[in-house]
Protein backbone atom coordinates (compact mmCIF):
# COMPACT_ATOMS: atom_id res chain seq x y z
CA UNK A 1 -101.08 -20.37 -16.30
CA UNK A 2 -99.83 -17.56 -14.73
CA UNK A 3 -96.28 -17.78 -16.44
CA UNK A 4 -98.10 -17.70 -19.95
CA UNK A 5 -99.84 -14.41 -18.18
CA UNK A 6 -96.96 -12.74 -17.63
CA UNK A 7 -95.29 -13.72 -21.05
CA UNK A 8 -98.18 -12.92 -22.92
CA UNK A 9 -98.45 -8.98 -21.09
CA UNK A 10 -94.90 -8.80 -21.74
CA UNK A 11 -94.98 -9.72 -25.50
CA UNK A 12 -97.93 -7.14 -25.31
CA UNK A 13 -95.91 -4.71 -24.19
CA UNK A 14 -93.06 -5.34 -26.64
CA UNK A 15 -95.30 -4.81 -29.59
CA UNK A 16 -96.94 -1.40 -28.43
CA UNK A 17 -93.69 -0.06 -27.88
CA UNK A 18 -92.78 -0.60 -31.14
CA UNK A 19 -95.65 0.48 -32.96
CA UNK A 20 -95.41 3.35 -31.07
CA UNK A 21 -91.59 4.05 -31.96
CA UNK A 22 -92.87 3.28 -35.70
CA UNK A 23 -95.79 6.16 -35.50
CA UNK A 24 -93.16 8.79 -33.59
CA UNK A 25 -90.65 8.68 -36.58
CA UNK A 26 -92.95 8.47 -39.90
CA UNK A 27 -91.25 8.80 -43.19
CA UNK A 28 -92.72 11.12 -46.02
CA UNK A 29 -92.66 9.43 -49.06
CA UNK A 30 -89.37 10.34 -51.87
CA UNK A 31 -88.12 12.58 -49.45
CA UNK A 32 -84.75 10.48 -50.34
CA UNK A 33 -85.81 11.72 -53.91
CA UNK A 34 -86.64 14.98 -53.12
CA UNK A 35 -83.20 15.92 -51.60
CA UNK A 36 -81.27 14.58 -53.81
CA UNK A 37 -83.15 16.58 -56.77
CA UNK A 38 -82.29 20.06 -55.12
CA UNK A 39 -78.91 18.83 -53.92
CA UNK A 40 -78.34 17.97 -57.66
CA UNK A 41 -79.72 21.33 -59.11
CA UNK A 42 -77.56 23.41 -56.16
CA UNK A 43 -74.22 21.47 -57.64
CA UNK A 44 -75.40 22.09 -61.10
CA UNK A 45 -75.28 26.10 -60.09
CA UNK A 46 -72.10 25.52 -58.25
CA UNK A 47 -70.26 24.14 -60.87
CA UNK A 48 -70.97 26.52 -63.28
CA UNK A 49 -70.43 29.31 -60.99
CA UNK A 50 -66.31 27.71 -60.26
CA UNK A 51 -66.04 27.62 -64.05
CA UNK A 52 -66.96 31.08 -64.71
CA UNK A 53 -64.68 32.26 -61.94
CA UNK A 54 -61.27 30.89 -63.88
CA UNK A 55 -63.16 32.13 -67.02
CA UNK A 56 -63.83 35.33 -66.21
CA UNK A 57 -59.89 35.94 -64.91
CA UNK A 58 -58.52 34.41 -67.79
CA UNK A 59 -60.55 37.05 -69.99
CA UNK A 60 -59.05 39.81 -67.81
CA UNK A 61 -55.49 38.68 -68.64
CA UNK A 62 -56.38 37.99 -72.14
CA UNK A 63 -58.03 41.87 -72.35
CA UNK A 64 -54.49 43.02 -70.26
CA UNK A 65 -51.86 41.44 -72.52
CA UNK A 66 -53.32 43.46 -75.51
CA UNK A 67 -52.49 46.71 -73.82
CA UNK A 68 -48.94 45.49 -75.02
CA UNK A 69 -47.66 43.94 -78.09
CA UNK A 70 -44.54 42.26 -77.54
CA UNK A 71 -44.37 43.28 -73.96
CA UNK A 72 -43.84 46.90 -74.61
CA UNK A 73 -45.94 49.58 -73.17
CA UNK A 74 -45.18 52.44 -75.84
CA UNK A 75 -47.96 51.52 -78.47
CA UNK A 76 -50.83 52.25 -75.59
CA UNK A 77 -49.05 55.40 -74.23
CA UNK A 78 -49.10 56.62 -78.42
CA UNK A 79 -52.64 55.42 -78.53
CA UNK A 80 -51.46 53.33 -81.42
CA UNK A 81 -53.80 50.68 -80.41
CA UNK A 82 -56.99 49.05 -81.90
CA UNK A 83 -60.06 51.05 -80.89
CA UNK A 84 -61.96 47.85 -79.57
CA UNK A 85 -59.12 47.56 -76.91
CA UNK A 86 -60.25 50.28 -74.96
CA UNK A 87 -63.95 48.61 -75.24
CA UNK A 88 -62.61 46.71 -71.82
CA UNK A 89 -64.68 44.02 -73.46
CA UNK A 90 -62.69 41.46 -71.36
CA UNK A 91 -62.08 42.72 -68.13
CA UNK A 92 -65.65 44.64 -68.18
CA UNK A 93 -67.88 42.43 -69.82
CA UNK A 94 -66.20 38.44 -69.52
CA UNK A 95 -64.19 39.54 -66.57
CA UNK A 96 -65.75 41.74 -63.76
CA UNK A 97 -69.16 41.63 -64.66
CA UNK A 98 -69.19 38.27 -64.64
CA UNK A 99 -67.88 37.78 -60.95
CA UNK A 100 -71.21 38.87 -59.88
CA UNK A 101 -73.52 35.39 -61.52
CA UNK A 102 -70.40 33.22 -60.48
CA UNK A 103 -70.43 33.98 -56.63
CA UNK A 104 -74.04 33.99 -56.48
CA UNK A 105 -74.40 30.43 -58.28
CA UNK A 106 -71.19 28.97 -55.89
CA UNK A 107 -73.47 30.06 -52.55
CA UNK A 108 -76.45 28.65 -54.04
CA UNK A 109 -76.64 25.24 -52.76
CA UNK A 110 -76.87 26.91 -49.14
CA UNK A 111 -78.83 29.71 -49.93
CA UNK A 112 -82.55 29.80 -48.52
CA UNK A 113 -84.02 33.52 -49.01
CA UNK A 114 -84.14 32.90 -45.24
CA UNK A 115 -86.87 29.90 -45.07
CA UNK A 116 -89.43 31.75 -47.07
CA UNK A 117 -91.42 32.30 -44.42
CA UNK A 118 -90.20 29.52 -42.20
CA UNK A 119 -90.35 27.30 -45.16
CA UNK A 120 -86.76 26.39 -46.11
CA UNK A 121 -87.58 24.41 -49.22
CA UNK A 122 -89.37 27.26 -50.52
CA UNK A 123 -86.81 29.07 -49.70
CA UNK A 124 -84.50 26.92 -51.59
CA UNK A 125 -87.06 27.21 -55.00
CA UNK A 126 -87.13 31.21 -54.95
CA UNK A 127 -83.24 30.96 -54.57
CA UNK A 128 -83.17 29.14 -57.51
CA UNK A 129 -85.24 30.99 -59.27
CA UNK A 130 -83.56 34.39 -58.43
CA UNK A 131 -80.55 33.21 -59.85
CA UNK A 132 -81.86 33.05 -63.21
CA UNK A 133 -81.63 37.39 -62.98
CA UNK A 134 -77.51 37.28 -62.15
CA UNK A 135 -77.25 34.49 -65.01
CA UNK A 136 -79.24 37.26 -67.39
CA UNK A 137 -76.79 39.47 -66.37
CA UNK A 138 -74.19 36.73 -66.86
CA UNK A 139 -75.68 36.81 -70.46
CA UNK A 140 -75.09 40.36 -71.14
CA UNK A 141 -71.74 40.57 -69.86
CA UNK A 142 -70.46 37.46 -72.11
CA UNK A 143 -72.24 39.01 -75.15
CA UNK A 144 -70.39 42.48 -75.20
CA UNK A 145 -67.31 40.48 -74.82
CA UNK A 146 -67.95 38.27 -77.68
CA UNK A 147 -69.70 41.12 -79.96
CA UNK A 148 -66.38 43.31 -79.09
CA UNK A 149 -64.17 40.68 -80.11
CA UNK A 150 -65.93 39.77 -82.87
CA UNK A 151 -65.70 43.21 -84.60
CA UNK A 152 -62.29 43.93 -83.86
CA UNK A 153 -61.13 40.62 -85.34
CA UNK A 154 -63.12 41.64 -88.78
CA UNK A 155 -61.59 45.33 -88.49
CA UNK A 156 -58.15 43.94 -87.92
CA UNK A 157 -54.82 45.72 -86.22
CA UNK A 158 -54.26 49.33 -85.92
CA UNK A 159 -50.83 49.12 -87.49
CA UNK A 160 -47.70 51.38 -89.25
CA UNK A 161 -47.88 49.57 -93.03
CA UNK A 162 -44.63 50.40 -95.48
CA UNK A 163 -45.37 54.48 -96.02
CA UNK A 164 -45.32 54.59 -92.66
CA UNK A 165 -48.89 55.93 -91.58
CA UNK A 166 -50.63 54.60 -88.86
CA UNK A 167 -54.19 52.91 -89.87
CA UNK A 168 -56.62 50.17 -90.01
CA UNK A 169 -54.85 48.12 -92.84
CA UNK A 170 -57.19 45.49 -93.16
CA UNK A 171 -60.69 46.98 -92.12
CA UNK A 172 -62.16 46.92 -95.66
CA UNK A 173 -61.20 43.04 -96.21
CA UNK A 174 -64.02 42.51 -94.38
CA UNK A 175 -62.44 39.99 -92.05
CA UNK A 176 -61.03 37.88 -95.24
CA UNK A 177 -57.08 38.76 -93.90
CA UNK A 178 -57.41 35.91 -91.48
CA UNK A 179 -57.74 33.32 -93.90
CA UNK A 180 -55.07 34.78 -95.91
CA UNK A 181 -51.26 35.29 -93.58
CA UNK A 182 -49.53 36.21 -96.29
CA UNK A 183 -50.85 39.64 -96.26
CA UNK A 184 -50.26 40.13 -92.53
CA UNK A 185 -46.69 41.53 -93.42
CA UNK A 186 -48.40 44.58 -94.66
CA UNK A 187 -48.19 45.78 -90.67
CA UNK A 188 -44.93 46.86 -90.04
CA UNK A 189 -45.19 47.93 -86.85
CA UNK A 190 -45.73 46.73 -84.14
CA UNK A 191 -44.38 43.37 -85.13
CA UNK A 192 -46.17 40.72 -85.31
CA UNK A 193 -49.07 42.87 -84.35
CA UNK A 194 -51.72 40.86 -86.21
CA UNK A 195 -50.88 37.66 -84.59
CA UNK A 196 -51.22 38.88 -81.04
CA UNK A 197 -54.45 40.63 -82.05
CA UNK A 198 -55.72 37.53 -83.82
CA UNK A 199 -55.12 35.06 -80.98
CA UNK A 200 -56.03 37.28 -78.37
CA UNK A 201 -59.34 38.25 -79.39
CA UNK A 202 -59.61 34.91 -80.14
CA UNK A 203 -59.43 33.38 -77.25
CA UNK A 204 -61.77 36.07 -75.82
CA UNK A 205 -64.29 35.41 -78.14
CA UNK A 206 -64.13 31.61 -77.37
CA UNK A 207 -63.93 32.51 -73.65
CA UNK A 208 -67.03 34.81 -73.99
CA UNK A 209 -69.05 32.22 -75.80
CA UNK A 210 -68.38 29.58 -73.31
CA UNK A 211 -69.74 32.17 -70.58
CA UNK A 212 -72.85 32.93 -72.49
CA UNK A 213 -73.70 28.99 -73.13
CA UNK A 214 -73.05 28.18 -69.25
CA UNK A 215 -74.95 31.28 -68.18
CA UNK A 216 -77.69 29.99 -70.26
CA UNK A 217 -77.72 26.29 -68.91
CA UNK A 218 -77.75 28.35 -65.29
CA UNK A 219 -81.24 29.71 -66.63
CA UNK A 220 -82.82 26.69 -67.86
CA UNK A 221 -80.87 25.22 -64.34
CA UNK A 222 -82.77 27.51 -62.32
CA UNK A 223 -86.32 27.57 -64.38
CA UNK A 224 -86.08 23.51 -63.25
CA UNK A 225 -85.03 24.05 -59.93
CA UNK A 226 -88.14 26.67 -59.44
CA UNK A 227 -90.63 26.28 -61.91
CA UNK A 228 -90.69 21.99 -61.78
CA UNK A 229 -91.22 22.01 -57.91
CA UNK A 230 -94.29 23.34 -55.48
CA UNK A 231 -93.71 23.56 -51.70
CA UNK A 232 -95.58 22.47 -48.40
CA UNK A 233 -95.01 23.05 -44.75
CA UNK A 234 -93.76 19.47 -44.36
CA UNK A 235 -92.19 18.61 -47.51
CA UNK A 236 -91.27 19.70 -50.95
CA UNK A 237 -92.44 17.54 -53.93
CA UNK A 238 -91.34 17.95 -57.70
CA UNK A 239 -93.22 17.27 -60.86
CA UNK A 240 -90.73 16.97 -63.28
């Protein structure tokens, strides 16, 4: 009898211990969930932040290289030049400018507007929701670089045609020269002017779009990452 004492205290013993190793480490409900919701939002921003960085420097050297046709510098120096060149609409608006969104959307997965009062989570949400303000300005920046493009591409080339006086050959075609090559030989000089204006506003127009639509999935990004979840002291939930 007194064996069965001692084994019965111990497996007493044994099964307070654990319940009380049970109640010392309690486990919030979806917390698994709830991480991996603002981890996925913070890569989201992070993403788009490392794609607007090679964006925004390949719309710098896009806006550079039209400074000179055919590699020569003589053209700028004789201000002989489209107008919308000296817009900067590429290193300004899809370039620069746009540095600013992309730095502070690549920091956002560890940024915590210092706990929010001690709360990190809410921290976490007003970060999130800040950076909807640098993807407006994201916005902006992308949309004078695609407006700029856009009307220098229907104004055409400042160009030298056969008299030999420098003008705007094709600005009252209304943008119908691209469809139509054969009457890019009207340019004399520079050669082959209307080809490097062409592609390179182009590709800064296509570059500037691409900016605007990931800016603008940063917004909706960070509207979700706010806006969908409400904070605690212990926890952070979401209702989305």
């Amino acid at each position: 009898m007194a064996l069965y004492g001692i084994l019965f205290r111990g497996l007493r013993g044994t099964l307070s211990s654990d319940q009380g190793h049970h109640r010392a480490k309690p486990r919030s409900k979806g917390s698994g969930d709830i991480n991996s919701t603002t981890m996925c939002y913070g890569r989201c921003a992070r993403c788009i932040g490392h794609s607007l960085v090679w964006l925004a420097t390949l719309c710098i050297v896009a806006n550079i290289l039209l400074y000179f046709p055919n590699g020569e510098t003589k053209y700028a120096s004789d201000n002989h030049l489209s107008r919308f060149v000296w817009f900067f609409s590429g290193i300004l608006g899809g370039g620069l400018l746009m540095f600013l969104p992309a730095f502070i959307f690549i920091g956002l997965d560890q940024e915590d507007c210092c706990g929010c009062c001690g709360h990190e989570n809410c921290g976490k949400r007003c970060a999130m929701l800040s950076s909807i303000l640098a993807a407006l300005i994201g916005i902006g920046g992308s949309g004078y670089c695609v407006t700029v493009a856009a009307l220098a591409l229907e104004e055409g080339p400042r160009c030298m045609d056969a008299s030999g006086q420098w003008n705007y050959t094709f600005a009252n075609t209304e943008g119908d020269y691209l469809l139509d090559s054969s009457t890019w030989s009207q340019c004399v000089e520079p050669k082959h002017i209307v080809e490097w204006n062409v592609s390179l506003f182009s590709i800064l127009l296509a570059l500037g779009g691409i900016e605007f639509i990931l800016c603008l999935i940063q917004v909706i990004n960070g509207m979700l990452g706010g806006i969908c979840g409400h904070c605690s002291s212990r926890q952070q939930q979401y209702d989305c």
